[in-house]
C-alpha atoms as a PDB file:
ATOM      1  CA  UNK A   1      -9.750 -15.633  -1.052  1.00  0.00           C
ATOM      2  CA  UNK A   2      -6.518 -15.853   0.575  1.00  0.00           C
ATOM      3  CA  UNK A   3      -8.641 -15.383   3.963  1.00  0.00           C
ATOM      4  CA  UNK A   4     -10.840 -18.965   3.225  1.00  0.00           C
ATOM      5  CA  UNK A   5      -7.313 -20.467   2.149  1.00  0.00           C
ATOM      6  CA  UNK A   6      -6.194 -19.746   5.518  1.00  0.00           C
ATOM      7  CA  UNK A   7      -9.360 -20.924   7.287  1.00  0.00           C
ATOM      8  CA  UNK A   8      -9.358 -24.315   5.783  1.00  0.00           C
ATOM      9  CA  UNK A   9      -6.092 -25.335   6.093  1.00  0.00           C
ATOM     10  CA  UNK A  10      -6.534 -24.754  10.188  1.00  0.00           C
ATOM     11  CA  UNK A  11      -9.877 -25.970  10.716  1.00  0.00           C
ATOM     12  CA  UNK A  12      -8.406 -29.686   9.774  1.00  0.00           C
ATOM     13  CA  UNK A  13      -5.865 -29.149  12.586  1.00  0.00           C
ATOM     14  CA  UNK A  14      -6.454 -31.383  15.455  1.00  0.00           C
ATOM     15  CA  UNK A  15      -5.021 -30.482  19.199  1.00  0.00           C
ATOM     16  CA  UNK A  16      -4.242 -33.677  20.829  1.00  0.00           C
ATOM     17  CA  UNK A  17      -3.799 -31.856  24.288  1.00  0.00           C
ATOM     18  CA  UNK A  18      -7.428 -31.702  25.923  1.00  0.00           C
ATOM     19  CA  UNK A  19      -6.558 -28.269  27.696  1.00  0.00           C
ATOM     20  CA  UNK A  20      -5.748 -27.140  23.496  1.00  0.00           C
ATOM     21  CA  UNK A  21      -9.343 -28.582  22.775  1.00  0.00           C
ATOM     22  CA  UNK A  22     -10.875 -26.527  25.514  1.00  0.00           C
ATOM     23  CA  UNK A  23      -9.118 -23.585  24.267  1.00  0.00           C
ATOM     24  CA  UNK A  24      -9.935 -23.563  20.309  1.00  0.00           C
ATOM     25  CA  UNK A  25     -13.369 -24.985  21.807  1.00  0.00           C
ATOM     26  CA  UNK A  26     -13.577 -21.774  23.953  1.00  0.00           C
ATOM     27  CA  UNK A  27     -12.461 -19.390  21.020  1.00  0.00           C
ATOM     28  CA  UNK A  28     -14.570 -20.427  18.198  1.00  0.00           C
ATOM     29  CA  UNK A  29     -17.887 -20.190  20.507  1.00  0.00           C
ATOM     30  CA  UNK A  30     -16.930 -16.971  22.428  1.00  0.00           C
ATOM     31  CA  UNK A  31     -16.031 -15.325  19.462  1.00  0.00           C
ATOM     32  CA  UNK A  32     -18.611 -16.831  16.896  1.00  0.00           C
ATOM     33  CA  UNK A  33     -22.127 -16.333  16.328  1.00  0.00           C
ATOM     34  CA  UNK A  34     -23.585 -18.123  19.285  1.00  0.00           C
ATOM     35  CA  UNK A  35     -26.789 -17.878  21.056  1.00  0.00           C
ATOM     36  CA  UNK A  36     -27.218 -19.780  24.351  1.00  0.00           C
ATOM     37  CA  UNK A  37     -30.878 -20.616  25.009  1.00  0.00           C
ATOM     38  CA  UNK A  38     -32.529 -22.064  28.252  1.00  0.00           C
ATOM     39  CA  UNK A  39     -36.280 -24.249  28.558  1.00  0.00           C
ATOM     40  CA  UNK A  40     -37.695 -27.176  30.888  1.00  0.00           C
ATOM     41  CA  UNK A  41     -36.550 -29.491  28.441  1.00  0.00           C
ATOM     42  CA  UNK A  42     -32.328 -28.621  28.905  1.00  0.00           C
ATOM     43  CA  UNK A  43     -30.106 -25.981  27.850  1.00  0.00           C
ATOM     44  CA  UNK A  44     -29.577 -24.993  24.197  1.00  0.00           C
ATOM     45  CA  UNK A  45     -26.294 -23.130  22.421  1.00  0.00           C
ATOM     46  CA  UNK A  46     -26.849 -22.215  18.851  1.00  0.00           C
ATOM     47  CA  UNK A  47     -24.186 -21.358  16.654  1.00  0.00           C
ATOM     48  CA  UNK A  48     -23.246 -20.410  13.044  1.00  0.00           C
ATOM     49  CA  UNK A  49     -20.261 -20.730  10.229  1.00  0.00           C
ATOM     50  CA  UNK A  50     -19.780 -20.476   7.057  1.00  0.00           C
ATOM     51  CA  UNK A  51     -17.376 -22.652   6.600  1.00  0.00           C
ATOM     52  CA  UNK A  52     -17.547 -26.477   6.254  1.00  0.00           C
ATOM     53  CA  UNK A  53     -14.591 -27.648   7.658  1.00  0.00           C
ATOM     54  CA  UNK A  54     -14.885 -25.268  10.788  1.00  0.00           C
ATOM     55  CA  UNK A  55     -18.528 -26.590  11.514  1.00  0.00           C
ATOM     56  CA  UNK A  56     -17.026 -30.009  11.308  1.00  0.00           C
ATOM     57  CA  UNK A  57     -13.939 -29.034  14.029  1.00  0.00           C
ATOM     58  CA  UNK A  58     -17.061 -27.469  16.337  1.00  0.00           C
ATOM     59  CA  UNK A  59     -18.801 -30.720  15.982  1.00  0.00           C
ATOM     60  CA  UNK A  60     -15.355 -33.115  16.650  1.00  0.00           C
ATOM     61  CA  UNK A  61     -15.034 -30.640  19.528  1.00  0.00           C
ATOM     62  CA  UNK A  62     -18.233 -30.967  21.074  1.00  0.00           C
ATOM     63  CA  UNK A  63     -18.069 -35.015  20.902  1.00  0.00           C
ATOM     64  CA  UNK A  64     -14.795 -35.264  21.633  1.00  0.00           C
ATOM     65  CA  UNK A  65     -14.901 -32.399  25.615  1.00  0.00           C
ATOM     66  CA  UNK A  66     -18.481 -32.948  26.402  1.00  0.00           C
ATOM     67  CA  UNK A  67     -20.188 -35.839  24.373  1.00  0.00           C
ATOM     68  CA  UNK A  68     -22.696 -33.361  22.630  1.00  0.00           C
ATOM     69  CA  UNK A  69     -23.809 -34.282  19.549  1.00  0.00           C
ATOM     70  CA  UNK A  70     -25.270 -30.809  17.722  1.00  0.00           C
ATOM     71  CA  UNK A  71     -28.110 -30.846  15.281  1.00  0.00           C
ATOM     72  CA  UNK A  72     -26.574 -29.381  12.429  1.00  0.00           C
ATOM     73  CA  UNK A  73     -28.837 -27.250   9.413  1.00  0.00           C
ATOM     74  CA  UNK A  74     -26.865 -26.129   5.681  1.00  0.00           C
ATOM     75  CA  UNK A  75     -29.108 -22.530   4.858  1.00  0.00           C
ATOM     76  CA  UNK A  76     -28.650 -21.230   1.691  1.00  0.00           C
ATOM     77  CA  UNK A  77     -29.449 -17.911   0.237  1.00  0.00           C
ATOM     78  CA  UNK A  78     -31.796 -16.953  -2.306  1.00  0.00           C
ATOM     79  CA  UNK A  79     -29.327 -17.744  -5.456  1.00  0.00           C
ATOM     80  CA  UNK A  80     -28.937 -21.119  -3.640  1.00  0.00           C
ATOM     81  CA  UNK A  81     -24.891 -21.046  -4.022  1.00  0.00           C
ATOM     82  CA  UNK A  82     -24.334 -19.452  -0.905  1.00  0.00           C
ATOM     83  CA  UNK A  83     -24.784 -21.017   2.600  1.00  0.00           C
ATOM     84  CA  UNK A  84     -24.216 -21.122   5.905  1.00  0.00           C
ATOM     85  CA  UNK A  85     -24.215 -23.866   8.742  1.00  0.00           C
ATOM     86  CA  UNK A  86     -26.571 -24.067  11.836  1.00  0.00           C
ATOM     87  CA  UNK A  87     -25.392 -25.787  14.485  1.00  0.00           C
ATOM     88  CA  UNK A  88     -27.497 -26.292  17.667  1.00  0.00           C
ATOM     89  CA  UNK A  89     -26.520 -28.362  21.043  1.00  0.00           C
ATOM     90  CA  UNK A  90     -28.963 -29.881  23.486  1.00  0.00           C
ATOM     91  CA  UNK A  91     -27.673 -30.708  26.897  1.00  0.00           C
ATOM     92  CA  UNK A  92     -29.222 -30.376  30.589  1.00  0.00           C
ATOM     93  CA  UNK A  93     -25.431 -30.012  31.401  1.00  0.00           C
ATOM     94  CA  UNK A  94     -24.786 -27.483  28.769  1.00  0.00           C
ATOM     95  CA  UNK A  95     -24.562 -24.625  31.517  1.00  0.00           C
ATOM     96  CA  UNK A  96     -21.732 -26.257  33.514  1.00  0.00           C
ATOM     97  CA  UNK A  97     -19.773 -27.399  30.112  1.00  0.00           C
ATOM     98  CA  UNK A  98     -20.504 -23.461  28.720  1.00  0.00           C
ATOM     99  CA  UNK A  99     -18.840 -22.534  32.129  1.00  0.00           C
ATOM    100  CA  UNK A 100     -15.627 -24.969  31.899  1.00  0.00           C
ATOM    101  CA  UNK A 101     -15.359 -23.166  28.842  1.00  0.00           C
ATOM    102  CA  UNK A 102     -15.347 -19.421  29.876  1.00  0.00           C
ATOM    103  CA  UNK A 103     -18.098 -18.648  28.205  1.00  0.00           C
ATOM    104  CA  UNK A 104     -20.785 -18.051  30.830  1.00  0.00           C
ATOM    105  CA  UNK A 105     -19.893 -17.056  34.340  1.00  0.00           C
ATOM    106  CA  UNK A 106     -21.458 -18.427  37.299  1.00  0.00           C
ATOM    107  CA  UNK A 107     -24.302 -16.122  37.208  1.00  0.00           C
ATOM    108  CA  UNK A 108     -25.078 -17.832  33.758  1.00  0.00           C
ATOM    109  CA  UNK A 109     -24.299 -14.568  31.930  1.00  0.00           C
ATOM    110  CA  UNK A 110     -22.276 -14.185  28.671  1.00  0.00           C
ATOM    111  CA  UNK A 111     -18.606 -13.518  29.679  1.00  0.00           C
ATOM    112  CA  UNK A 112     -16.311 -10.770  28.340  1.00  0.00           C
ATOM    113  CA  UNK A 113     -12.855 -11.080  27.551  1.00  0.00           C
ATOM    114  CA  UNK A 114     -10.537 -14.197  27.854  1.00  0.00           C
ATOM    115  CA  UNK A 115     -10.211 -16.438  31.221  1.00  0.00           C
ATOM    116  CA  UNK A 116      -6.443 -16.653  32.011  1.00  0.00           C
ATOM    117  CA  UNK A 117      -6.872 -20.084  32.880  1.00  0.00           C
ATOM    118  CA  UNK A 118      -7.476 -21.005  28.970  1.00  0.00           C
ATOM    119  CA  UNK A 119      -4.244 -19.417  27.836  1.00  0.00           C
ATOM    120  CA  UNK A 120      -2.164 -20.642  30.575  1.00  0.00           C
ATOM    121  CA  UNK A 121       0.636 -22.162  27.899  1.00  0.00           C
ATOM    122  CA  UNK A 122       2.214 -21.597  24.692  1.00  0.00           C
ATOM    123  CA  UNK A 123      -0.038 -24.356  23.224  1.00  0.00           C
ATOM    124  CA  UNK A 124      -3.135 -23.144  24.669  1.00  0.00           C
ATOM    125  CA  UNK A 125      -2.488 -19.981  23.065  1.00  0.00           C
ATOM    126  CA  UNK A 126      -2.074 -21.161  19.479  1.00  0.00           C
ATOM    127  CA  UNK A 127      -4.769 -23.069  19.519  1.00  0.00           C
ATOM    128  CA  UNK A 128      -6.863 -20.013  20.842  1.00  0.00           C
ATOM    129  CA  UNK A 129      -6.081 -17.826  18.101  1.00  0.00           C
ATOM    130  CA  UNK A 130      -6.307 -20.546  15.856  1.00  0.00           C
ATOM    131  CA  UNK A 131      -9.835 -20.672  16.869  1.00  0.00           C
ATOM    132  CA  UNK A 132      -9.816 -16.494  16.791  1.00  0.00           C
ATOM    133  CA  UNK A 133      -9.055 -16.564  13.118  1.00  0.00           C
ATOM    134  CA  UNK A 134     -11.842 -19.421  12.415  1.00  0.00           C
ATOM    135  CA  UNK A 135     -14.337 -17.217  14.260  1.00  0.00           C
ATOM    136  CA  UNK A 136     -13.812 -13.828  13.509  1.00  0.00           C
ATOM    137  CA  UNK A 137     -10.880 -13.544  11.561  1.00  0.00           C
ATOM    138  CA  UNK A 138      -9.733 -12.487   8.187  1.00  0.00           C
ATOM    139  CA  UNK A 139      -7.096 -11.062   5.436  1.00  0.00           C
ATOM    140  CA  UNK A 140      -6.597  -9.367   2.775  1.00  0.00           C
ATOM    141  CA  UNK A 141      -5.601 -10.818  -0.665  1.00  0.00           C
ATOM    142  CA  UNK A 142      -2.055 -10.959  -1.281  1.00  0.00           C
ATOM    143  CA  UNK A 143      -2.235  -8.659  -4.163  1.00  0.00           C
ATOM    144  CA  UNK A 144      -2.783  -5.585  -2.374  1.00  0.00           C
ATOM    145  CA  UNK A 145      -0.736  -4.158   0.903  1.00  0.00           C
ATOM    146  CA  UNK A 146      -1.219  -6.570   3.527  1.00  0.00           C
ATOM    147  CA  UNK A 147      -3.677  -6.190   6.826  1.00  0.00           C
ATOM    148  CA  UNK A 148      -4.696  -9.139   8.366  1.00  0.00           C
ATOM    149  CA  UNK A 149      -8.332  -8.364  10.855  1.00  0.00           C
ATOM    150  CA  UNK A 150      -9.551  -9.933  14.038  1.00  0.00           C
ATOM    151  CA  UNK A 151     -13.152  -8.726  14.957  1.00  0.00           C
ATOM    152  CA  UNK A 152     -14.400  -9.760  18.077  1.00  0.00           C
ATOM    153  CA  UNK A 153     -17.347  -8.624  19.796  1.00  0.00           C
ATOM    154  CA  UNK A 154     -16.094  -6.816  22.807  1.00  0.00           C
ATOM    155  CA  UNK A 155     -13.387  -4.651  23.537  1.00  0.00           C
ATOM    156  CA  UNK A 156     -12.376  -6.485  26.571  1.00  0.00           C
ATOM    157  CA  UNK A 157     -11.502  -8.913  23.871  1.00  0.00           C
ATOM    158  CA  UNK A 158      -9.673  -7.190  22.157  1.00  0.00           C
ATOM    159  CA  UNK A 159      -7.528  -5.784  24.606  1.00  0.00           C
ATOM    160  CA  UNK A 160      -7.250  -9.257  26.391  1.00  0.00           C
ATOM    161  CA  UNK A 161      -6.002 -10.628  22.794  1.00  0.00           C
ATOM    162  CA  UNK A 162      -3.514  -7.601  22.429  1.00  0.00           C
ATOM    163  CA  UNK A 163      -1.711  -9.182  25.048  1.00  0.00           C
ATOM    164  CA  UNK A 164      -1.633 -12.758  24.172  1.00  0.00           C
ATOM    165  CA  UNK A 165       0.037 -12.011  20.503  1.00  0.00           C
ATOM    166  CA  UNK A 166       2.126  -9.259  22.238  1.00  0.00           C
ATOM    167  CA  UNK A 167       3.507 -12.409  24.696  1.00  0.00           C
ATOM    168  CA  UNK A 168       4.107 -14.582  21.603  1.00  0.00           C
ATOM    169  CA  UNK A 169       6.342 -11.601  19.589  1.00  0.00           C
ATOM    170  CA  UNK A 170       3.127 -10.291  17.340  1.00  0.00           C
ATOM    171  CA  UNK A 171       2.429  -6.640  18.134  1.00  0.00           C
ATOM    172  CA  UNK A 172      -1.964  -5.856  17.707  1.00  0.00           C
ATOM    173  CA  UNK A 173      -3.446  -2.527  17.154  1.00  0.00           C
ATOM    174  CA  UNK A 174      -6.826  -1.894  17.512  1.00  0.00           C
ATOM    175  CA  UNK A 175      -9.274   0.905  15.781  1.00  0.00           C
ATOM    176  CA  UNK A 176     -12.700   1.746  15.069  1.00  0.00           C
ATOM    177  CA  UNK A 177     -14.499   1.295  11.469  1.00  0.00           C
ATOM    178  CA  UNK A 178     -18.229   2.824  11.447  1.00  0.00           C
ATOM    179  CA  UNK A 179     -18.339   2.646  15.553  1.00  0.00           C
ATOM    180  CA  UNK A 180     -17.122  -0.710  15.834  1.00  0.00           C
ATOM    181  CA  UNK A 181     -13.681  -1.730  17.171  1.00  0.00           C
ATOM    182  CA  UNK A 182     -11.385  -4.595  15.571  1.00  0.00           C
ATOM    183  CA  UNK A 183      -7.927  -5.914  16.037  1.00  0.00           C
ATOM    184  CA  UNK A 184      -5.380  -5.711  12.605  1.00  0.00           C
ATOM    185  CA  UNK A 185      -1.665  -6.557  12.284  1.00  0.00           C
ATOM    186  CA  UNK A 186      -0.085  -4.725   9.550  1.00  0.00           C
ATOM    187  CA  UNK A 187       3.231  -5.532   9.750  1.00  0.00           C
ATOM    188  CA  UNK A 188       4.910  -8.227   7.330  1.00  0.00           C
ATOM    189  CA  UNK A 189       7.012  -9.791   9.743  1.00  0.00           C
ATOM    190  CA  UNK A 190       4.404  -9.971  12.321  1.00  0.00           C
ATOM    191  CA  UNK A 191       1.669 -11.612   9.822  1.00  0.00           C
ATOM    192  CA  UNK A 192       4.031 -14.085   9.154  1.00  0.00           C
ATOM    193  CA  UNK A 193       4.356 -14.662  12.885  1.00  0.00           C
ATOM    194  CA  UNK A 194       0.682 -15.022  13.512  1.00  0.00           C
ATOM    195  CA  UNK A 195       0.257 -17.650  10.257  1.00  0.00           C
ATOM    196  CA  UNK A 196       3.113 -19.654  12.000  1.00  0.00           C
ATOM    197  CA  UNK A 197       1.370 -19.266  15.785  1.00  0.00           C
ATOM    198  CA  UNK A 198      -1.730 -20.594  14.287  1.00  0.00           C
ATOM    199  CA  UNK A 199       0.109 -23.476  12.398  1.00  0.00           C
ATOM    200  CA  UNK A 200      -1.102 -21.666   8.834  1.00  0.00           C
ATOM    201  CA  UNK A 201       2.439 -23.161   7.195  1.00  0.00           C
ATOM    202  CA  UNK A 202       1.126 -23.570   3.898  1.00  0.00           C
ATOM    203  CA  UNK A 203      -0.270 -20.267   4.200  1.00  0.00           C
ATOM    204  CA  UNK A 204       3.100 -18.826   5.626  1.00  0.00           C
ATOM    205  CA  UNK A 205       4.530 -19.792   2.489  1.00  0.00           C
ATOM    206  CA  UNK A 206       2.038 -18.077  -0.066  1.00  0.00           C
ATOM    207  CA  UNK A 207       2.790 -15.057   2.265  1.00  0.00           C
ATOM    208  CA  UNK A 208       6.484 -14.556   2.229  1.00  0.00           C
ATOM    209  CA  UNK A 209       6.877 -16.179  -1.170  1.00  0.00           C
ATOM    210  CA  UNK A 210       4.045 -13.302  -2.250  1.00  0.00           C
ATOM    211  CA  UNK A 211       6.454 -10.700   0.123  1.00  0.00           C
ATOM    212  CA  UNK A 212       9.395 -11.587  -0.763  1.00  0.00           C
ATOM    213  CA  UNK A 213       8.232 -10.561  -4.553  1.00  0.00           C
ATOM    214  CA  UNK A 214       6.782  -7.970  -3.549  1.00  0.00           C
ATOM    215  CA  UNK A 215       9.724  -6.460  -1.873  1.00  0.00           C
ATOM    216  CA  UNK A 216      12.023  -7.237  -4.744  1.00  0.00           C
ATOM    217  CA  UNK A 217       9.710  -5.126  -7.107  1.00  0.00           C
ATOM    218  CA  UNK A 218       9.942  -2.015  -4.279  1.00  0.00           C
ATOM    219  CA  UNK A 219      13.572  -2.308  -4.156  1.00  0.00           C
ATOM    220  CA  UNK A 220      14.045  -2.693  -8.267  1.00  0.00           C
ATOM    221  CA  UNK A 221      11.552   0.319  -8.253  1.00  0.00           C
ATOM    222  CA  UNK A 222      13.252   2.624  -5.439  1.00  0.00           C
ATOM    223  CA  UNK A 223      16.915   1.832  -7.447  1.00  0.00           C
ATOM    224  CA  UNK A 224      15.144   2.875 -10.654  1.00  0.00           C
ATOM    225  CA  UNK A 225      13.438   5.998  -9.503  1.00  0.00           C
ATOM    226  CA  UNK A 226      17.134   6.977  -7.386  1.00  0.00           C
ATOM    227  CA  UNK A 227      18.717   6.409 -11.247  1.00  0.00           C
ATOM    228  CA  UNK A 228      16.366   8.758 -12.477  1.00  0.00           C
ATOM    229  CA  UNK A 229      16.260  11.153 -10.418  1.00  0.00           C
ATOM    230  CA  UNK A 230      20.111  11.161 -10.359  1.00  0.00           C
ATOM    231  CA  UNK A 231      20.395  11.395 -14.106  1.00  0.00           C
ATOM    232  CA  UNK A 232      17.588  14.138 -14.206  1.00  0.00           C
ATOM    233  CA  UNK A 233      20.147  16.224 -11.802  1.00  0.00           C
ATOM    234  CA  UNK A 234      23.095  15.138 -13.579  1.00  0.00           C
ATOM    235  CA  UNK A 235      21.459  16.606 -17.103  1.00  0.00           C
ATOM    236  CA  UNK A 236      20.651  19.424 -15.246  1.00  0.00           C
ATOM    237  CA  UNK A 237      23.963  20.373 -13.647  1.00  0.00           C
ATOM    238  CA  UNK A 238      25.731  19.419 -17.188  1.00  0.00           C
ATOM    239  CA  UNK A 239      23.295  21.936 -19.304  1.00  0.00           C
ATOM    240  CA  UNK A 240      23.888  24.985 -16.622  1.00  0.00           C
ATOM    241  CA  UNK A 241      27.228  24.377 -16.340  1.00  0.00           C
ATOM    242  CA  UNK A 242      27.306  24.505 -20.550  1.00  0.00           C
ATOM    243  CA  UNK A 243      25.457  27.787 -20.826  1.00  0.00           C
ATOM    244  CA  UNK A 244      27.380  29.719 -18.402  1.00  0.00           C
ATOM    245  CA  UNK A 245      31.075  27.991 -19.806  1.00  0.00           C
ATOM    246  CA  UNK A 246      29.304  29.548 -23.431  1.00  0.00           C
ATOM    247  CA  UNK A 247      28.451  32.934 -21.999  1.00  0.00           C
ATOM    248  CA  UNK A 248      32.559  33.043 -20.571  1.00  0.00           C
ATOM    249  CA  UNK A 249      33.482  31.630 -23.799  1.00  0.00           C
ATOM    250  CA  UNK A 250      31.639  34.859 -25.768  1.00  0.00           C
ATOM    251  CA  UNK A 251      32.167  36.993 -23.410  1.00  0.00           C
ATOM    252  CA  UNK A 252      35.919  36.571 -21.991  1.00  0.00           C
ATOM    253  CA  UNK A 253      37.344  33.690 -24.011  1.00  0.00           C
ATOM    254  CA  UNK A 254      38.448  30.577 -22.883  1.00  0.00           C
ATOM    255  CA  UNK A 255      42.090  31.478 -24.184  1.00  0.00           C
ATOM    256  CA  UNK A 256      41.930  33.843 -20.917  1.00  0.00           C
ATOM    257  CA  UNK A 257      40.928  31.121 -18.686  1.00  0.00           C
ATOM    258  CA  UNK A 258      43.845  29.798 -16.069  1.00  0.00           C
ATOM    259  CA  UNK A 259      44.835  26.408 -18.250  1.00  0.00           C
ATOM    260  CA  UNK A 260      43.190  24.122 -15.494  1.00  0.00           C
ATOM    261  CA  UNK A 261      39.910  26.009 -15.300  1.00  0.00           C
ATOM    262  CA  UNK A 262      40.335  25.839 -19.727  1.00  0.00           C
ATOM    263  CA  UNK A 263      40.823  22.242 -20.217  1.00  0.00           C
ATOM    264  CA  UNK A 264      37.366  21.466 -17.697  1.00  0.00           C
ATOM    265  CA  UNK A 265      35.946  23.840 -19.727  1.00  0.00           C
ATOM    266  CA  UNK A 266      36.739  22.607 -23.092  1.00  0.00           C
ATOM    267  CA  UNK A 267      35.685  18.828 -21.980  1.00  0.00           C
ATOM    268  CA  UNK A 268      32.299  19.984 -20.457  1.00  0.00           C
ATOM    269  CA  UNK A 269      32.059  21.210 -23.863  1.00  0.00           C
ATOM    270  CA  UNK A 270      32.799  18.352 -25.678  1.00  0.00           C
ATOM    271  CA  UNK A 271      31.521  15.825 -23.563  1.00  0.00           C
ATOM    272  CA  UNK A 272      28.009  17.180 -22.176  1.00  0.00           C
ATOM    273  CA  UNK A 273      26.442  13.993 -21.404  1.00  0.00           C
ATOM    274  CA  UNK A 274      29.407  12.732 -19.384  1.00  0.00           C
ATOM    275  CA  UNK A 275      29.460  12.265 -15.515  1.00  0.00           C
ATOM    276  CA  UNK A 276      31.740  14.589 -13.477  1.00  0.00           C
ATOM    277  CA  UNK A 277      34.352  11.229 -12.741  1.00  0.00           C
ATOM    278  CA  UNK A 278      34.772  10.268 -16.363  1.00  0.00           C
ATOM    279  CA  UNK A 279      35.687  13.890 -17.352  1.00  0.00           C
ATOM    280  CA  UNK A 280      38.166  13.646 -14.558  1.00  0.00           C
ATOM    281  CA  UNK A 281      39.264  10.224 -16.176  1.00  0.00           C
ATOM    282  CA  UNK A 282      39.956  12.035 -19.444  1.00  0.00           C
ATOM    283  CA  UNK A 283      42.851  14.190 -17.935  1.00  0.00           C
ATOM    284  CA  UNK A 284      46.324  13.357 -18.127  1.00  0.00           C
ATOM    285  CA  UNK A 285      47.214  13.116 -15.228  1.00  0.00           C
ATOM    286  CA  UNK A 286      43.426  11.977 -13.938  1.00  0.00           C
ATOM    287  CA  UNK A 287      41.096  13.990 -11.693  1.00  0.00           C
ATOM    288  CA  UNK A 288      39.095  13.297  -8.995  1.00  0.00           C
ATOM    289  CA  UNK A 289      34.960  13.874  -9.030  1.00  0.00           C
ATOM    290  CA  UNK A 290      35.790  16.111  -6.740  1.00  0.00           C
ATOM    291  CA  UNK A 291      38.562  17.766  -8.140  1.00  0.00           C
ATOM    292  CA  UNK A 292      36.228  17.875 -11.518  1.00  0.00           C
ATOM    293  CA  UNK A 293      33.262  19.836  -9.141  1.00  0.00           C
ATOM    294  CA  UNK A 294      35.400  22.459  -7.976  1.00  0.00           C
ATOM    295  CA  UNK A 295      36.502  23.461 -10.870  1.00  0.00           C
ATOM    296  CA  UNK A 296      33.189  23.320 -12.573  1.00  0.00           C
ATOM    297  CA  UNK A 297      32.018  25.510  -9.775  1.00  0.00           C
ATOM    298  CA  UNK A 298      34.954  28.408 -10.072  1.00  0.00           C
ATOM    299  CA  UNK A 299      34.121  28.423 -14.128  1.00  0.00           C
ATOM    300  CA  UNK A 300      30.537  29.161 -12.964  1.00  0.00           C
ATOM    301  CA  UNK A 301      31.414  31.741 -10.584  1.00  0.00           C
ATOM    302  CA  UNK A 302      33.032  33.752 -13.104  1.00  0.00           C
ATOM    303  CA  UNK A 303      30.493  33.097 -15.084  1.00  0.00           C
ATOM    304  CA  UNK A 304      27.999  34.858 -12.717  1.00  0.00           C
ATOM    305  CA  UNK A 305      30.390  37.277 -11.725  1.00  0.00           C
ATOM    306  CA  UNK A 306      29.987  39.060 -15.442  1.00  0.00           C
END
């Protein structure tokens, strides 16, 4: 999946700015499946991923900001192919380090929405959405139209979010699906934004390579369907405009025709498949298309006029 693609290529991107750390550190465990525990024996946070190169990052992360080294579990389902990763963190300083990060408050309570602080610069930003898409991100394969899907848990989230891809030029809607509310960018040029934010270039690539196809087929399509549609009201013009120059011709006589209106006549007759400028080219001296409609248009007229 074109989703997974994106998902691996990131999670082997390192920040080498600690205040980038803290915020992909932030985003992957606010926005993941975590599950902060407390006991006598120190502070717990357990988290989940399916993805092996993201529970790597979490663990780099952890070592690397706060010298935690997680226990780490691989369950798999019942067909044994399947699995996720189980990571869980001991620390008696957990609760301060969970705190640095945003994602308890002082009161020791789960946090909602994003802490300015985190998101302070450009960097800080990418790297937080990089750690977005890792957590609760996803898109659709290429094949189909494209929607790309950010599903926090909160809609303080979301809104906070909104605002952090509208400040870096990527405009986020958000809607409901079965009572719960997600983020989606539908846009191509804003997709291709966000895959270049997030440092996704190889990624980027599939996706306007994939566009730029995919708009070439629209625009061949759209041409061919405006040539049909012209030629269906260019055969239908032609065949009225025969029937009513046959009923003058049986019932007046083209002879009695002025010798303009008699010579368009005679050509529509002899040239029914013909567009209205290359009649016009067959005149000595030439007519214009327009010249060539006017006249068609008296002949019918007088046609209607009997």
């Amino acid at each position: 999946m074109f989703s997974q693609d994106i998902r691996d290529e990131i999670a082997h991107m390192w920040p080498t700015r600690i205040c980038c750390q803290r915020a992909l550190f932030s985003s992957l465990l606010l926005l993941g499946e975590g599950v902060v525990g407390f006991g006598e024996g120190g502070d717990s946070l357990c988290c989940s991923t399916d993805s092996a190169a993201t529970a790597r990052l979490i663990v780099k992360l952890a070592r690397s900001l706060y010298q935690l080294s997680p226990h780490v579990t691989a369950l798999f389902d019942h067909s044994g192919k399947h699995h996720r990763f189980r990571l869980k963190f001991f620390s008696r300083n957990l609760l301060e380090d969970l705190r640095d990060l945003g994602i308890l408050d002082r009161g020791g309570r789960k946090t909602e929405g994003i802490r300015p602080s985190l998101v302070q610069r450009r960097c800080c930003k990418r790297a937080y959405l990089r750690g977005v898409f890792l957590a609760c991100g996803s898109m659709n394969s290429l094949r189909s139209s494209y929607h790309l899907e950010l599903i926090p848990k909160s809609s303080t989230t979301i809104r906070d979010l909104i605002l952090v891809l509208q400040k870096l030029g990527v405009q986020g809607r958000s809607a409901k699906r079965r009572g719960r509310e997600f983020l989606y960018v539908k846009k191509g040029e804003d997709i291709a934004r966000f895959l270049n934010i997030i440092g996704a270039y190889k990624s980027l690539l599939r996706f306007e390579e994939s566009r730029a196809v995919k708009e070439t087929k629209n625009e061949v399509q759209r041409r061919v369907n405006c040539e049909t549609g012209n030629i269906s009201r260019q055969a239908d013009a032609a065949g009225r405009q025969i029937r009513k120059i046959r009923l003058l011709k049986r019932k007046v006589g083209l002879k009695e025709l002025p010798p303009l209106l008699r010579e368009v006549a005679d050509l529509r007759l002899r040239f029914p498949d013909q567009a209205l400028s290359e009649l016009g080219a067959m005149l000595s001296p030439p007519m214009s298309k327009s010249g060539i409609r006017h006249r068609l248009e008296r002949l019918e007229l007088l046609a209607d006029e009997l």
